[in-house]
N, C-alpha and C. Protein backbone atom coordinates (compact mmCIF):
# COMPACT_ATOMS: atom_id res chain seq x y z
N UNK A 1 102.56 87.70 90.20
CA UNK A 1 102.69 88.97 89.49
C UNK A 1 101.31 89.57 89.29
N UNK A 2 101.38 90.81 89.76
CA UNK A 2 99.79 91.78 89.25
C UNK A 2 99.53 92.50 88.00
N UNK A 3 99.05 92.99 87.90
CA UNK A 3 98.42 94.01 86.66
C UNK A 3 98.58 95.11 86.95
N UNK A 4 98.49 95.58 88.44
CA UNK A 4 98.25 96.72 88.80
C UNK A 4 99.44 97.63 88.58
N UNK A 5 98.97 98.97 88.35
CA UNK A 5 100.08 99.77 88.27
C UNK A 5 100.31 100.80 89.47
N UNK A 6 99.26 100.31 90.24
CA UNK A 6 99.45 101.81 91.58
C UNK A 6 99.27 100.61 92.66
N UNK A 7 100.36 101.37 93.52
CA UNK A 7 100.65 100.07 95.05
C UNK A 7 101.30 101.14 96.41
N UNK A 8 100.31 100.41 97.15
CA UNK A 8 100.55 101.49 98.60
C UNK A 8 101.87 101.52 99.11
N UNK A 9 102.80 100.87 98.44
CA UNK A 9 104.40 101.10 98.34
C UNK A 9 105.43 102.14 98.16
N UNK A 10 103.96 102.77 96.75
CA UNK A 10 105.09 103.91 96.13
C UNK A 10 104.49 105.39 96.64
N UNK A 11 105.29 106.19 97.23
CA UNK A 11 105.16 107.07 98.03
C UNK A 11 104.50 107.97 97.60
N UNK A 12 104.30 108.33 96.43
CA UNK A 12 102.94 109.00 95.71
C UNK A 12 101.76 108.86 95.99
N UNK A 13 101.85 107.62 95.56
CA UNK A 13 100.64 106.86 95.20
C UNK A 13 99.78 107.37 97.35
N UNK A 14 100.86 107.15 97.62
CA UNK A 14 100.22 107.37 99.22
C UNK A 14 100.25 108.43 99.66
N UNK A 15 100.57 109.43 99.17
CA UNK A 15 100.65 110.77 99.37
C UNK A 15 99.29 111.07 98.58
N UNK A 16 98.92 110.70 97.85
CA UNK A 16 97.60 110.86 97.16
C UNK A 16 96.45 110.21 97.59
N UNK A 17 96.81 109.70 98.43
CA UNK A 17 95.79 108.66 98.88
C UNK A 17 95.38 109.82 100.26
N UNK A 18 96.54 110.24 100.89
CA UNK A 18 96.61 111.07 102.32
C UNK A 18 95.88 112.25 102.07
N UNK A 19 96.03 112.66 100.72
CA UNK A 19 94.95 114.09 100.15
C UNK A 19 93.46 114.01 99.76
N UNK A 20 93.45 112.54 99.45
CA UNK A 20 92.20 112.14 99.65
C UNK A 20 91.38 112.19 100.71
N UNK A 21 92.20 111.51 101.69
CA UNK A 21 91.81 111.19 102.91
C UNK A 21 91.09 112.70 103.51
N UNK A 22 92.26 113.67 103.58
CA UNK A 22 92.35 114.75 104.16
C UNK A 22 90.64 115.43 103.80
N UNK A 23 90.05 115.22 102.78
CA UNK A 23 89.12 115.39 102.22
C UNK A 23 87.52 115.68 102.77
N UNK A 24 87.89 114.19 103.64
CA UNK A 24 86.63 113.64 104.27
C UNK A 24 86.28 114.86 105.44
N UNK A 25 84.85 114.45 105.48
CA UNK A 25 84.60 115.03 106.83
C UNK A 25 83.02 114.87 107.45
N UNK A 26 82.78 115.25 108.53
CA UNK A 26 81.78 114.49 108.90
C UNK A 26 80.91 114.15 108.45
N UNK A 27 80.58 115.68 107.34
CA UNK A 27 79.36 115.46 106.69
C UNK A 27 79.47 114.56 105.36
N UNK A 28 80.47 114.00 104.91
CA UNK A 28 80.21 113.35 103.81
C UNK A 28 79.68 112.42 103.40
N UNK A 29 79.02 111.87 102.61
CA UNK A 29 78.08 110.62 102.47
C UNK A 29 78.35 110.02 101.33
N UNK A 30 77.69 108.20 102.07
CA UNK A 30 78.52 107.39 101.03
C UNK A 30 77.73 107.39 99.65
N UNK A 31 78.10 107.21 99.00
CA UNK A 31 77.19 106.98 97.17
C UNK A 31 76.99 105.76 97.57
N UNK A 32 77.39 104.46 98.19
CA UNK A 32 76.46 103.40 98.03
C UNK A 32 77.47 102.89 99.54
N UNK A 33 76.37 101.90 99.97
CA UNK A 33 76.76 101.19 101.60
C UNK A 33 76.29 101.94 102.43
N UNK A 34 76.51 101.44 103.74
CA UNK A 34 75.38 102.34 105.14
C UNK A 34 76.28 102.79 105.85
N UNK A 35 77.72 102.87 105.45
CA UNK A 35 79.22 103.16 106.23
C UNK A 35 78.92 105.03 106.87
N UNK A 36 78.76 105.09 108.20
CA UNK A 36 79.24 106.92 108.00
C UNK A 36 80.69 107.14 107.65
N UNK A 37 80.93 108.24 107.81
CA UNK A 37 82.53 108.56 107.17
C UNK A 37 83.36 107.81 108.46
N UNK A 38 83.12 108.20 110.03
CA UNK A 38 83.73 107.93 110.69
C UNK A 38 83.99 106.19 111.04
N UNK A 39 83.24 105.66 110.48
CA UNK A 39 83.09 104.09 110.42
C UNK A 39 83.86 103.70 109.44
N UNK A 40 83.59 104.49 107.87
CA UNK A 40 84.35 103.57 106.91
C UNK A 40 85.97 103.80 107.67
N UNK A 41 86.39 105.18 108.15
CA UNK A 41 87.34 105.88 108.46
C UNK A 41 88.34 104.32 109.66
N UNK A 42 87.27 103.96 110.66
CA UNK A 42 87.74 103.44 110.85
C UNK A 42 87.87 101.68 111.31
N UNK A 43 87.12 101.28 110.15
CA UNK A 43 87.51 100.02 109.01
C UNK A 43 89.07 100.14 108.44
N UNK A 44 88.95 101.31 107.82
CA UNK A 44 90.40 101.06 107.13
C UNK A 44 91.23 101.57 108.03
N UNK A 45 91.14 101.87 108.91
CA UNK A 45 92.39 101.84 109.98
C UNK A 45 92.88 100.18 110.16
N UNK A 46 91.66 100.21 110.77
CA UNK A 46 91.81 98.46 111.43
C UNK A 46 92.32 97.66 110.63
N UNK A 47 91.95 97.62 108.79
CA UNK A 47 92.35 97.10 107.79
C UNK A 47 93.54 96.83 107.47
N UNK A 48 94.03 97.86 107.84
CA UNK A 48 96.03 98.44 107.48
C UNK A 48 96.49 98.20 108.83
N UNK A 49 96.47 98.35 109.66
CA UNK A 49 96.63 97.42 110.83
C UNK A 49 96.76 96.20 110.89
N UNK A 50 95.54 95.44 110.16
CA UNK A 50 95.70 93.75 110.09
C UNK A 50 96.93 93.50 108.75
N UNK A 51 96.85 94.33 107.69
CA UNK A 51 97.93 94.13 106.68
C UNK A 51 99.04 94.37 107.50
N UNK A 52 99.20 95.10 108.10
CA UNK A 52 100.58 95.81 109.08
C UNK A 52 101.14 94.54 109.71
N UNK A 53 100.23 94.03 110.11
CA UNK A 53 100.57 92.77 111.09
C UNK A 53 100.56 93.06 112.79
N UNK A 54 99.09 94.01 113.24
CA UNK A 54 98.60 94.17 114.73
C UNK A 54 97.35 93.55 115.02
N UNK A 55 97.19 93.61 113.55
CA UNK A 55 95.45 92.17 114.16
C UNK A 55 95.67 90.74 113.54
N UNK A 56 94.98 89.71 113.79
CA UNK A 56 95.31 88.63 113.04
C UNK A 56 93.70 88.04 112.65
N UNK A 57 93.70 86.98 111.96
CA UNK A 57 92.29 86.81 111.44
C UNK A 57 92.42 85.79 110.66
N UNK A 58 91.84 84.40 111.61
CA UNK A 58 91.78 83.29 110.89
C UNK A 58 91.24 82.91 109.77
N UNK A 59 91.97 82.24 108.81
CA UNK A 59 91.37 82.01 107.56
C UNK A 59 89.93 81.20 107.32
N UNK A 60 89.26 81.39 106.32
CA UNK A 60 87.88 81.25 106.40
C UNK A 60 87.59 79.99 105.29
N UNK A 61 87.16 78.70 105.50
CA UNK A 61 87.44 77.67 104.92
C UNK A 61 86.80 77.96 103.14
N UNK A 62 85.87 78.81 103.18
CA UNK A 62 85.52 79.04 101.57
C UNK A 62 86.99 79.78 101.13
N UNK A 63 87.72 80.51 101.67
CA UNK A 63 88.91 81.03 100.95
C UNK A 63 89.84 79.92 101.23
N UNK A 64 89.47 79.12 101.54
CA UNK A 64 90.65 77.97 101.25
C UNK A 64 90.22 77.13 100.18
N UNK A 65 88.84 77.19 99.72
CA UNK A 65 88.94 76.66 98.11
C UNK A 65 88.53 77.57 97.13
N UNK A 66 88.62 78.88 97.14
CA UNK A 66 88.16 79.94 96.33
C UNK A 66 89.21 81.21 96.20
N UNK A 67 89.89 81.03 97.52
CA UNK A 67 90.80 82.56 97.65
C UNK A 67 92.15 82.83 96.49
N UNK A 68 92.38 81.72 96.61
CA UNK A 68 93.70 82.23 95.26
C UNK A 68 92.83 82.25 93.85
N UNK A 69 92.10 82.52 93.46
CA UNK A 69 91.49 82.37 92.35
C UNK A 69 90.75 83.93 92.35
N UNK A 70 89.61 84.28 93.44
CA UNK A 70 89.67 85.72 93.90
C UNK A 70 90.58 86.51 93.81
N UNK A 71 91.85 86.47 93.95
CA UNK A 71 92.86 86.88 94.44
C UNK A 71 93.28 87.35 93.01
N UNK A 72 93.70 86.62 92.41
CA UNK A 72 94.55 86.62 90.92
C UNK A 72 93.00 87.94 90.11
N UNK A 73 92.08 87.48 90.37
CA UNK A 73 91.14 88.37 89.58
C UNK A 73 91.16 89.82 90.40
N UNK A 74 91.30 89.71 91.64
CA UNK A 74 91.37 91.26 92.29
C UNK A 74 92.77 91.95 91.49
N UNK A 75 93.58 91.37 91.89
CA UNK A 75 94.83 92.03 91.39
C UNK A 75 95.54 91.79 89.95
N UNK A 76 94.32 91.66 88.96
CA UNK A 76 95.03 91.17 87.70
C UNK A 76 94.76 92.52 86.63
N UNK A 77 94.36 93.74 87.62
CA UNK A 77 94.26 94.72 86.74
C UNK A 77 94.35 96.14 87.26
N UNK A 78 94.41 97.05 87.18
CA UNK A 78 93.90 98.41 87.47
C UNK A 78 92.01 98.59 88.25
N UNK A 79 91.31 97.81 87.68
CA UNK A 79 89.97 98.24 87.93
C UNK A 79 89.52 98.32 89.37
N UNK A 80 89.01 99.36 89.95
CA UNK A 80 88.08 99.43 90.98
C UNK A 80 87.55 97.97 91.84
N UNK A 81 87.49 97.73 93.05
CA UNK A 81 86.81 96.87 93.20
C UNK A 81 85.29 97.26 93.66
N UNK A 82 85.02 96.26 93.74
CA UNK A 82 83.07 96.55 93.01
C UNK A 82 82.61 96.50 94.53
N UNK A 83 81.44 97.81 94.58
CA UNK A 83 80.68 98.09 94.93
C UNK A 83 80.33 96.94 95.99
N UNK A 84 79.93 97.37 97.77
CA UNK A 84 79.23 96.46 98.82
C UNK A 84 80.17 94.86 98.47
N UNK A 85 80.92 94.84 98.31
CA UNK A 85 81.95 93.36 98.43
C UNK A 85 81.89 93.02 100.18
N UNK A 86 81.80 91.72 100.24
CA UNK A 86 82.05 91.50 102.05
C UNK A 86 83.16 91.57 102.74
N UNK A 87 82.95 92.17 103.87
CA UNK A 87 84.55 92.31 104.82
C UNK A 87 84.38 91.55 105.39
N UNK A 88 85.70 91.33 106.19
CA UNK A 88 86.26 90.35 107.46
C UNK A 88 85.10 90.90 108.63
N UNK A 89 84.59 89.35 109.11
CA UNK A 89 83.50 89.53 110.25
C UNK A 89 84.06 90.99 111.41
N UNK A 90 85.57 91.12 111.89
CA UNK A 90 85.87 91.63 112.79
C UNK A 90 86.59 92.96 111.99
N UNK A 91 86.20 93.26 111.06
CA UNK A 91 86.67 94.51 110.45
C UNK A 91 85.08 95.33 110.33
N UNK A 92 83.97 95.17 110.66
CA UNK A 92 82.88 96.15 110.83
C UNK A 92 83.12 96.50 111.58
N UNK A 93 82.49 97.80 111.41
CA UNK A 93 82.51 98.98 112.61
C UNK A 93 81.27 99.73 112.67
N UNK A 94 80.68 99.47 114.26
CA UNK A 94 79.56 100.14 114.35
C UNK A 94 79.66 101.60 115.36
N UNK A 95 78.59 102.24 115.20
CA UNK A 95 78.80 103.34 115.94
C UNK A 95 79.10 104.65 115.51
N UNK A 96 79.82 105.33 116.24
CA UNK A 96 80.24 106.69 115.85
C UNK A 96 81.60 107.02 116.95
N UNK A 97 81.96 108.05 116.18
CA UNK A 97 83.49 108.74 116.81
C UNK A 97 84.24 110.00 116.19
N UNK A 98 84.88 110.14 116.46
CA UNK A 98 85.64 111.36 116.47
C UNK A 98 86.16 111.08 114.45
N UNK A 99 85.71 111.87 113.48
CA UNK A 99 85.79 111.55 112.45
C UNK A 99 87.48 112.37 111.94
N UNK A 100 87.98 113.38 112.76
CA UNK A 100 89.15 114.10 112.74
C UNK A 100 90.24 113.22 112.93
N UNK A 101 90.20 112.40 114.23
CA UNK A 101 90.76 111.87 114.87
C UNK A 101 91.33 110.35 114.11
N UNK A 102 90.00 110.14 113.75
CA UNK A 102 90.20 108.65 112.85
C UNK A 102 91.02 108.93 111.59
N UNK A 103 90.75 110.36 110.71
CA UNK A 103 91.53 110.59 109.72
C UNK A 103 93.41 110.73 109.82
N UNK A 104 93.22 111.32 111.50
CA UNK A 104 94.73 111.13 111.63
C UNK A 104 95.22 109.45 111.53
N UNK A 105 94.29 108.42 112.71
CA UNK A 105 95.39 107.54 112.55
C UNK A 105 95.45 106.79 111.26
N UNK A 106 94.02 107.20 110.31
CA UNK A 106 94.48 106.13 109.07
C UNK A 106 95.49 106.57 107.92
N UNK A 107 95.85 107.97 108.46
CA UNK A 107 96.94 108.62 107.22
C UNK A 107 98.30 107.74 107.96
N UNK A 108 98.32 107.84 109.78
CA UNK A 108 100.10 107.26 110.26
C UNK A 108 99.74 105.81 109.92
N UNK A 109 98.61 104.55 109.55
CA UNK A 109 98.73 103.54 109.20
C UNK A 109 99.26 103.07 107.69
N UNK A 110 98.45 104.09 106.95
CA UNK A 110 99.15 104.56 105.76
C UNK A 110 100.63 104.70 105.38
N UNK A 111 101.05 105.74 106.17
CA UNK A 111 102.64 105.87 106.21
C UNK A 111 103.70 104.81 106.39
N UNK A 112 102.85 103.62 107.51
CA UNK A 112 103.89 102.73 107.99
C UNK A 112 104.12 101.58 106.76
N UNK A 113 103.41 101.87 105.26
CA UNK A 113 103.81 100.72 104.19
C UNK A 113 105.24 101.22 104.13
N UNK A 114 105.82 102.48 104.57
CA UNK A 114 106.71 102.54 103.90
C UNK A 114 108.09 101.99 104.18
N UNK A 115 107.41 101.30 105.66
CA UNK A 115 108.80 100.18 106.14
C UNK A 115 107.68 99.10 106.05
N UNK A 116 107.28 98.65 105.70
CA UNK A 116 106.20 97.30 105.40
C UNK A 116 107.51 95.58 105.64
N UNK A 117 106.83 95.41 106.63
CA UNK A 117 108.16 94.24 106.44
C UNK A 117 107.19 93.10 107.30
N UNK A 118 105.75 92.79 107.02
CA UNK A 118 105.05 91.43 107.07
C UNK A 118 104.99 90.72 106.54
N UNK A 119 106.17 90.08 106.11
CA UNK A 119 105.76 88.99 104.64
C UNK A 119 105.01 87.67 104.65
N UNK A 120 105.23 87.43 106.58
CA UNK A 120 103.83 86.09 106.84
C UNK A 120 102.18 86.22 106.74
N UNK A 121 102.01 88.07 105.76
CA UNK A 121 100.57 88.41 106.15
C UNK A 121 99.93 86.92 105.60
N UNK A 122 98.43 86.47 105.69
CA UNK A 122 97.83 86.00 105.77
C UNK A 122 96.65 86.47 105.27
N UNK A 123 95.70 86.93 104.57
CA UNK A 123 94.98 87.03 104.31
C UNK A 123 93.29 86.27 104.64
N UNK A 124 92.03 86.09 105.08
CA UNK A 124 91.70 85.52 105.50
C UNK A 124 91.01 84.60 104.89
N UNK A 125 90.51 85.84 103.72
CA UNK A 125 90.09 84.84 102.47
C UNK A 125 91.43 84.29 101.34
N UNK A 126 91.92 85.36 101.27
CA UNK A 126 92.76 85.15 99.83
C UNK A 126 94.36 84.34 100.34
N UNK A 127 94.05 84.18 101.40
CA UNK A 127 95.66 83.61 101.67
C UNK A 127 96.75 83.87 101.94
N UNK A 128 97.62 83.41 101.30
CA UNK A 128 99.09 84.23 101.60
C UNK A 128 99.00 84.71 100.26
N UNK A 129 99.75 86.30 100.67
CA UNK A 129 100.25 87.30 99.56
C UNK A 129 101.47 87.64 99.14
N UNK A 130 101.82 87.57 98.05
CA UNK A 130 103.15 88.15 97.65
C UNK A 130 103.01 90.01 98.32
N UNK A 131 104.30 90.56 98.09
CA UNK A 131 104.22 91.47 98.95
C UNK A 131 103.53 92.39 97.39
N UNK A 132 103.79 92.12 96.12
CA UNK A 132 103.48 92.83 95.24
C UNK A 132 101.77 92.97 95.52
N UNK A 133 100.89 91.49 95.65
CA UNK A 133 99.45 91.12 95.44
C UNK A 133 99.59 92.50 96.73
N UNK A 134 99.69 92.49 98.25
CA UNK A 134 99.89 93.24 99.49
C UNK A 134 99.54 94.37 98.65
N UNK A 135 100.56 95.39 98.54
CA UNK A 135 100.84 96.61 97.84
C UNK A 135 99.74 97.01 97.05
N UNK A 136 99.14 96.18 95.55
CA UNK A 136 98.19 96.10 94.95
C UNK A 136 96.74 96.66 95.83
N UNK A 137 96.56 95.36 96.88
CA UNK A 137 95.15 95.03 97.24
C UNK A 137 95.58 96.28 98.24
N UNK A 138 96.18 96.23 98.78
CA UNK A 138 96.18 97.82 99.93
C UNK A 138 95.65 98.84 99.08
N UNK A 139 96.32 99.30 98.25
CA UNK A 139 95.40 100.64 97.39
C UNK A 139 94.32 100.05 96.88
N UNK A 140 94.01 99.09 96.35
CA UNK A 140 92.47 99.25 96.10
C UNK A 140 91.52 99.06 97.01
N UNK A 141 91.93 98.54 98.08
CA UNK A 141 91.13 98.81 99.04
C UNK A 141 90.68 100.16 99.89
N UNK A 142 91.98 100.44 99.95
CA UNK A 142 91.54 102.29 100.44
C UNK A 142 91.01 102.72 99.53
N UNK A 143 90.86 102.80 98.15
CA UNK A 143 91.11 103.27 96.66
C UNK A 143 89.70 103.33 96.59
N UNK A 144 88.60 102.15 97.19
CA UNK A 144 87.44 101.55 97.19
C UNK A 144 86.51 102.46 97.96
N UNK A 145 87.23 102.70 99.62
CA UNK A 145 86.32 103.09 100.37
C UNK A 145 86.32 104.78 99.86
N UNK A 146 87.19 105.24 99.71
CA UNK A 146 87.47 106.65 99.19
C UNK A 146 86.70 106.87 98.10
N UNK A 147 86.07 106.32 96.93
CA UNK A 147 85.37 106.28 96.05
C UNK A 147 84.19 106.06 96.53
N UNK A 148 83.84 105.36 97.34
CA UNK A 148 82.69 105.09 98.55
C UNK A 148 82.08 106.55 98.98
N UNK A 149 82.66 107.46 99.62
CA UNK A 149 82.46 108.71 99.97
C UNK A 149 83.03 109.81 98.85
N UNK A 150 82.95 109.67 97.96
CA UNK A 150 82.95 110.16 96.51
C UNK A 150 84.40 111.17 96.65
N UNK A 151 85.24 111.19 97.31
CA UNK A 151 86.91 111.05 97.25
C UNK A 151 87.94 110.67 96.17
């Protein structure tokens, strides 16, 4: 069970997230991290993709004695998650690209929670997720990078 009260489940909550999104644009810059827009843009593609269940990503032996404990503290509240936290080795993104383009596919990755039916996700640090912890950590993770580029 979470704390959280907003989850990439409830169709608002992602409709608000999609107006956010809509927001971005090339020129925007991050308040903290070295992400351009079109990079963070598409991190969280790839992100919601691996929640989706199209990438996979072996678990990482410190989250096998640390991740459910992380886990319960990420999702035991409403709050922001904090500032430069580490991603999955194969979720950086270097380079540059089409920053229009990326905004489209991370709004249709977005959309697809709304048949969400991975319940073997895996997590790499944190483990296996209830679909509630899922829901939770999905918005604060977009929730994160969007606050990232002051969204």
């Amino acid at each position: 069970m979470t704390g959280c009260t907003k989850t990439i489940f409830d169709r608002s909550t992602r409709n608000a997230l999609v107006g956010r999104i809509q927001m971005l644009d090339v020129n925007s810059r991050a308040q903290w991290g070295k992400m351009t827009p079109y990079q963070m843009l598409k991190h969280c593609t790839m992100w919601d993709e691996w929640v989706l269940g199209k990438r996979q990503f072996k678990r990482v032996f410190i989250g096998r004695l640390f991740g459910r404990m992380a886990l319960r503290q990420m999702v035991k509240d409403d709050r922001p998650v904090k500032r430069n936290m580490p991603s999955v080795m194969g979720l950086r993104v270097d380079g540059a690209g089409d920053v229009g383009q990326q905004k489209i596919e991370w709004v249709a990755q977005i959309g697809e929670y709304e048949r969400y039916n991975n319940d073997s996700f895996m997590h790499a640090f944190f483990g296996k997720m209830t679909r509630e912890e899922v829901g939770c950590l999905a918005y604060k993770h977009a929730d994160h990078h969007l606050r990232q580029f002051g969204v």
